[in-house]
PDB file of N, CA and C in Angstrom:
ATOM      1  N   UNK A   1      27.773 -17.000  -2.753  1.00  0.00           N
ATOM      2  CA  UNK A   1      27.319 -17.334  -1.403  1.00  0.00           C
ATOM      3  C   UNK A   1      26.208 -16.384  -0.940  1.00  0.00           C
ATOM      4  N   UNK A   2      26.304 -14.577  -0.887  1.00  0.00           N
ATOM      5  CA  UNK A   2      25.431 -13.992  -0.760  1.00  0.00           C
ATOM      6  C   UNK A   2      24.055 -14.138  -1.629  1.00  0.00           C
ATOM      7  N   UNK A   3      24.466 -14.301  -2.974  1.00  0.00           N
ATOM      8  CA  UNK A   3      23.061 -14.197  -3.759  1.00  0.00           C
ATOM      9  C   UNK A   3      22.597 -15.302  -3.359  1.00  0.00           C
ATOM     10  N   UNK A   4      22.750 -16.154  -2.810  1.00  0.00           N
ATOM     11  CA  UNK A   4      22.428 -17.922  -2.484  1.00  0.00           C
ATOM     12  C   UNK A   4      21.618 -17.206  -1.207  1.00  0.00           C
ATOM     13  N   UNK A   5      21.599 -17.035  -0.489  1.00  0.00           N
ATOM     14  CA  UNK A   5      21.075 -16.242   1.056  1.00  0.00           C
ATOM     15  C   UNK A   5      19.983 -15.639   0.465  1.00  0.00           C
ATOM     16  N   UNK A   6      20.423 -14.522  -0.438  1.00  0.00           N
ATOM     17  CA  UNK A   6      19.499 -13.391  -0.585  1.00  0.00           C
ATOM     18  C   UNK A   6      18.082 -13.791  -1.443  1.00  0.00           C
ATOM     19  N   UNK A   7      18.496 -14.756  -2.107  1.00  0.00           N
ATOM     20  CA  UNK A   7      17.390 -15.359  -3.093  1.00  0.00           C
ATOM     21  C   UNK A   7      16.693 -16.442  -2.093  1.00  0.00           C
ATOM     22  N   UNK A   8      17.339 -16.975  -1.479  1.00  0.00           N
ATOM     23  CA  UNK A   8      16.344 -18.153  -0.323  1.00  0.00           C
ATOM     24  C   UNK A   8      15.453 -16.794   1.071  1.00  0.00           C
ATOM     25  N   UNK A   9      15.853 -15.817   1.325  1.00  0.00           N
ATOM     26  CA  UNK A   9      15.196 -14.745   2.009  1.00  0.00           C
ATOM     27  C   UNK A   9      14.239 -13.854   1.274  1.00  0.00           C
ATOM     28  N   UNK A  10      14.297 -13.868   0.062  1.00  0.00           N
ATOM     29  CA  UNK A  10      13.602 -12.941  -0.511  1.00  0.00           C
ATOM     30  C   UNK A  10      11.637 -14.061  -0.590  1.00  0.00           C
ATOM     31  N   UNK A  11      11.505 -14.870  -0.623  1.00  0.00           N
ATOM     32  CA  UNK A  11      10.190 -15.054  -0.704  1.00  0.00           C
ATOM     33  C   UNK A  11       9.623 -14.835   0.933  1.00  0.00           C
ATOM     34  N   UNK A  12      10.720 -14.609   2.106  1.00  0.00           N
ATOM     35  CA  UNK A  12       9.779 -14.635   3.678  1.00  0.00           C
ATOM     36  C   UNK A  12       9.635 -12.999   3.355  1.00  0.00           C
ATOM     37  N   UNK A  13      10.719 -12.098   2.547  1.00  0.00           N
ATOM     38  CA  UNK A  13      10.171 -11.025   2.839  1.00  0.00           C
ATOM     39  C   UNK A  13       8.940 -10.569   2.290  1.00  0.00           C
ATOM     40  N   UNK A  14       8.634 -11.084   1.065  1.00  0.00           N
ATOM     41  CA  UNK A  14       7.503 -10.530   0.333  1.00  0.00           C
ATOM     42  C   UNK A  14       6.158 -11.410   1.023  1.00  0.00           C
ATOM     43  N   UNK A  15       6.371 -12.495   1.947  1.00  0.00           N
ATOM     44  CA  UNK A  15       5.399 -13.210   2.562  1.00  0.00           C
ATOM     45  C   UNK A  15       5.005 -12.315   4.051  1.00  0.00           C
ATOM     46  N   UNK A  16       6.316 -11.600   4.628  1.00  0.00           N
ATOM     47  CA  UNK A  16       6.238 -10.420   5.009  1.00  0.00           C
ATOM     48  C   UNK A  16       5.296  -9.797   5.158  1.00  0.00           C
ATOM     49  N   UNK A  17       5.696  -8.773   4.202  1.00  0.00           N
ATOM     50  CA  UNK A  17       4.938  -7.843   3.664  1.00  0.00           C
ATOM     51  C   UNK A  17       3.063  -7.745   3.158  1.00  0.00           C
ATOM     52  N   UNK A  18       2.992  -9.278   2.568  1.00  0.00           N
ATOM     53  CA  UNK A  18       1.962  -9.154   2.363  1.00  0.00           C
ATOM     54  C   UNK A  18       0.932  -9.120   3.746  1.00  0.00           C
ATOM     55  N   UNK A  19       1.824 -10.220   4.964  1.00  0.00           N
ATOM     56  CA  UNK A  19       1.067  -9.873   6.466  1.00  0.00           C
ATOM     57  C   UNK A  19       0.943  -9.034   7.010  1.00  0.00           C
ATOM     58  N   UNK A  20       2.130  -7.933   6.259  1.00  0.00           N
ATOM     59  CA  UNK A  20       2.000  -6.320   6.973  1.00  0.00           C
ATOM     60  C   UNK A  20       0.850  -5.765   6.720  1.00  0.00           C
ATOM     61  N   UNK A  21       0.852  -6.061   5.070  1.00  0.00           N
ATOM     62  CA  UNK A  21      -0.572  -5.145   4.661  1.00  0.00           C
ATOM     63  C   UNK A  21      -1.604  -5.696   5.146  1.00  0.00           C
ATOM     64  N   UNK A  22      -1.967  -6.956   4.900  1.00  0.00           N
ATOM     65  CA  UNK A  22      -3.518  -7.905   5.621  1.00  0.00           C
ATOM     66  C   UNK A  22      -3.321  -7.086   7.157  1.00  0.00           C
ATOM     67  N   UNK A  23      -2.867  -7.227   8.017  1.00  0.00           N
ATOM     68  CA  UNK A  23      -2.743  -6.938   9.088  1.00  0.00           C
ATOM     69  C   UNK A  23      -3.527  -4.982   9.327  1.00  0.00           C
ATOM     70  N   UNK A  24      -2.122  -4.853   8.253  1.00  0.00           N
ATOM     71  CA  UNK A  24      -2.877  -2.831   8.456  1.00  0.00           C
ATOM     72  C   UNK A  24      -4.409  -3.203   8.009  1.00  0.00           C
ATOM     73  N   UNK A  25      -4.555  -3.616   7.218  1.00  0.00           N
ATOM     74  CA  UNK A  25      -6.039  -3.639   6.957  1.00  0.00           C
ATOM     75  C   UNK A  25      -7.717  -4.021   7.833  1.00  0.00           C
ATOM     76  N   UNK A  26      -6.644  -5.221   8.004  1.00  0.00           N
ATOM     77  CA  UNK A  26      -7.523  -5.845   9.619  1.00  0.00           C
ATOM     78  C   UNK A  26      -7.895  -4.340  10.540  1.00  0.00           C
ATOM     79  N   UNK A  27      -6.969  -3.880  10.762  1.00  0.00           N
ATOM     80  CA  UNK A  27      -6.586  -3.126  11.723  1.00  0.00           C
ATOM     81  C   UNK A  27      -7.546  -1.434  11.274  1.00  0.00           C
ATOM     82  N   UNK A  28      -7.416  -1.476  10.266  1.00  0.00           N
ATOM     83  CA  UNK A  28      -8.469  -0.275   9.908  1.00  0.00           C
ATOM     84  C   UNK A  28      -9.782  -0.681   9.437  1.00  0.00           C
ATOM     85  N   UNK A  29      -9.898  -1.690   9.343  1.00  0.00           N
ATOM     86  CA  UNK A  29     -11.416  -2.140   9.296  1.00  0.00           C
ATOM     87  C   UNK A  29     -11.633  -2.436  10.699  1.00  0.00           C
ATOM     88  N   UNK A  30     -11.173  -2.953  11.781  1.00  0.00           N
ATOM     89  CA  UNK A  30     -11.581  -2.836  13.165  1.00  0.00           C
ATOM     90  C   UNK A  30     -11.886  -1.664  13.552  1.00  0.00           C
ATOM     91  N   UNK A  31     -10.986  -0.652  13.232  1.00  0.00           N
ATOM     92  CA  UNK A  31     -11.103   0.638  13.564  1.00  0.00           C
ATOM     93  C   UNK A  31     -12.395   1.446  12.546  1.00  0.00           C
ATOM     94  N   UNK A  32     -12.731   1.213  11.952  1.00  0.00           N
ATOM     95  CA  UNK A  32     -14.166   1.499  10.985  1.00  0.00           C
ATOM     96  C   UNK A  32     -15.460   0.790  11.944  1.00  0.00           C
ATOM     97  N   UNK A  33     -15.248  -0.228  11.926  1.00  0.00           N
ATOM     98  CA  UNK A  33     -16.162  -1.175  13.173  1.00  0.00           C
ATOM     99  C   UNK A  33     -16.441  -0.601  14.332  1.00  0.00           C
ATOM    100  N   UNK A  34     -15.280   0.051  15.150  1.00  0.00           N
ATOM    101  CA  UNK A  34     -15.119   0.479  16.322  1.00  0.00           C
ATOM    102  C   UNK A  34     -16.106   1.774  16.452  1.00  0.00           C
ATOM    103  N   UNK A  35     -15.586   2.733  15.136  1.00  0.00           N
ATOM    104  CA  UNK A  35     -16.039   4.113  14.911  1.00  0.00           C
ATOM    105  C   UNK A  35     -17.968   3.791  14.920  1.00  0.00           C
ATOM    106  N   UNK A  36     -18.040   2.988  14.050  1.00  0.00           N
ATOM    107  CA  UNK A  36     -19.697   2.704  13.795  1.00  0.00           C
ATOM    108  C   UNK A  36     -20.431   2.310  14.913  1.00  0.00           C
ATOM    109  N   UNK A  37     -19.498   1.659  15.509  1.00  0.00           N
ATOM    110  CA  UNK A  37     -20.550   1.015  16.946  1.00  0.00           C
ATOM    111  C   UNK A  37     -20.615   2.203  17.998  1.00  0.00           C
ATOM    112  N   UNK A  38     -19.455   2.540  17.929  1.00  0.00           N
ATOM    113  CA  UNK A  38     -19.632   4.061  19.105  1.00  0.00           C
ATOM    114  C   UNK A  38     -20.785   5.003  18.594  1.00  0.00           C
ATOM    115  N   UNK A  39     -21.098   5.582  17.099  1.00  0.00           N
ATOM    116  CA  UNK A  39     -22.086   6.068  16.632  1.00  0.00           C
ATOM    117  C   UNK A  39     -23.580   5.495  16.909  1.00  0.00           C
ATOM    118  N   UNK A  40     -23.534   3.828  16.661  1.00  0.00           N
ATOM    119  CA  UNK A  40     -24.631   3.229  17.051  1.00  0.00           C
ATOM    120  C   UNK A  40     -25.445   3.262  18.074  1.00  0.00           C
ATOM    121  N   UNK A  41     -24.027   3.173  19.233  1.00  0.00           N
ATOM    122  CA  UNK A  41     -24.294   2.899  20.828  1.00  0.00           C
ATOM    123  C   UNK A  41     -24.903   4.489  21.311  1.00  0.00           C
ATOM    124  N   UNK A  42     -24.050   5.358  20.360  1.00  0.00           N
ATOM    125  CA  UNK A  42     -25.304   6.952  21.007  1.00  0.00           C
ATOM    126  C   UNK A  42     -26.280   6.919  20.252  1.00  0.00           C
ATOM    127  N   UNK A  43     -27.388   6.113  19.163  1.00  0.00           N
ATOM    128  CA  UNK A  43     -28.154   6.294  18.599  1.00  0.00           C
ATOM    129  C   UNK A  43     -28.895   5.717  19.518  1.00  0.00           C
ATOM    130  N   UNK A  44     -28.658   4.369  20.043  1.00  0.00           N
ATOM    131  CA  UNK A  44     -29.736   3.642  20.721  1.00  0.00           C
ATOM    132  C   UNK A  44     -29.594   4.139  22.073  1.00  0.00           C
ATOM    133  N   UNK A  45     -28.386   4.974  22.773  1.00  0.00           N
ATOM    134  CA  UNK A  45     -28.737   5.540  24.202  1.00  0.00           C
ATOM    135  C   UNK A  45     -29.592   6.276  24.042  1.00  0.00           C
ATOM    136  N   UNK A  46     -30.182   7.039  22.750  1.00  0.00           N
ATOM    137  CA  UNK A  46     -30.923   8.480  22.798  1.00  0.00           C
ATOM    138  C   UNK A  46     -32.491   7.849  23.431  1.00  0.00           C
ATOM    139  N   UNK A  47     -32.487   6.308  23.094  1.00  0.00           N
ATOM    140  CA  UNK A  47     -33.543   5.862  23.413  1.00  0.00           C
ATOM    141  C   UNK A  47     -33.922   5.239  24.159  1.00  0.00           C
ATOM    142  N   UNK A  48     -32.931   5.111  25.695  1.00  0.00           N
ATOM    143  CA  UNK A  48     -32.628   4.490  26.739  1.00  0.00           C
ATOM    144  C   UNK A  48     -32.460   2.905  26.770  1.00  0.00           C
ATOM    145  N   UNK A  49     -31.708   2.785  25.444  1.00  0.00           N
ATOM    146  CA  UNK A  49     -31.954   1.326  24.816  1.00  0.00           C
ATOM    147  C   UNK A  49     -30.148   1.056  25.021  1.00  0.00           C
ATOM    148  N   UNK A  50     -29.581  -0.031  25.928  1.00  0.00           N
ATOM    149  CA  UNK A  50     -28.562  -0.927  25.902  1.00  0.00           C
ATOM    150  C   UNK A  50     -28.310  -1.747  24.707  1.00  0.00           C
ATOM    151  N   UNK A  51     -27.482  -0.971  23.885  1.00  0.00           N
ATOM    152  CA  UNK A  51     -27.067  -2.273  22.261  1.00  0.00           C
ATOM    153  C   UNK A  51     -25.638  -2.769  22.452  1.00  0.00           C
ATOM    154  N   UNK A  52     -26.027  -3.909  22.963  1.00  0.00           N
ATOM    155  CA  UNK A  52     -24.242  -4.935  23.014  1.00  0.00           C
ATOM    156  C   UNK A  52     -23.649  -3.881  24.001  1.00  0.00           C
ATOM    157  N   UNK A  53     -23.729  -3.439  24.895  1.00  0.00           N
ATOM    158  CA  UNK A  53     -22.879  -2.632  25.513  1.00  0.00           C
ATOM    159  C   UNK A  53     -22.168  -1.715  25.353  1.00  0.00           C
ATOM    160  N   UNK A  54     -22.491  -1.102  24.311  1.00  0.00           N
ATOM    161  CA  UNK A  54     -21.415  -0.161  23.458  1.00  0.00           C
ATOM    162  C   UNK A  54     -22.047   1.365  23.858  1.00  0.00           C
ATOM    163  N   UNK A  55     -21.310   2.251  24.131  1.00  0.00           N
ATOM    164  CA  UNK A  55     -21.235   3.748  24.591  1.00  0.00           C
ATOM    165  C   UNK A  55     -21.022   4.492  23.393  1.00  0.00           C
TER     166      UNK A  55
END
């Protein structure tokens, strides 16, 4: 009865998991994105230049 459960649950967990990781990833490539545009946004203030709104 348990292995019957555990074997019908075991493919949401590894379907899971793989959204955990896509997700962390999303999530540190936004945060790479984020970092670059803040760098950007003081490159183009140095030049009294508004880029996308970014500080």
């Amino acid at each position: 009865m348990y292995n019957k459960i555990i074997s019908m649950l075991v493919p949401f967990y590894n379907l899971g998991l793989v959204l955990a990781i896509n997700i962390m990833m999303f999530g540190i490539t936004l945060g790479i994105i984020g970092i670059m545009g803040k760098y950007i946004g003081k490159v183009f203030d140095k030049n009294n230049e508004r880029f996308f709104g970014l500080k």
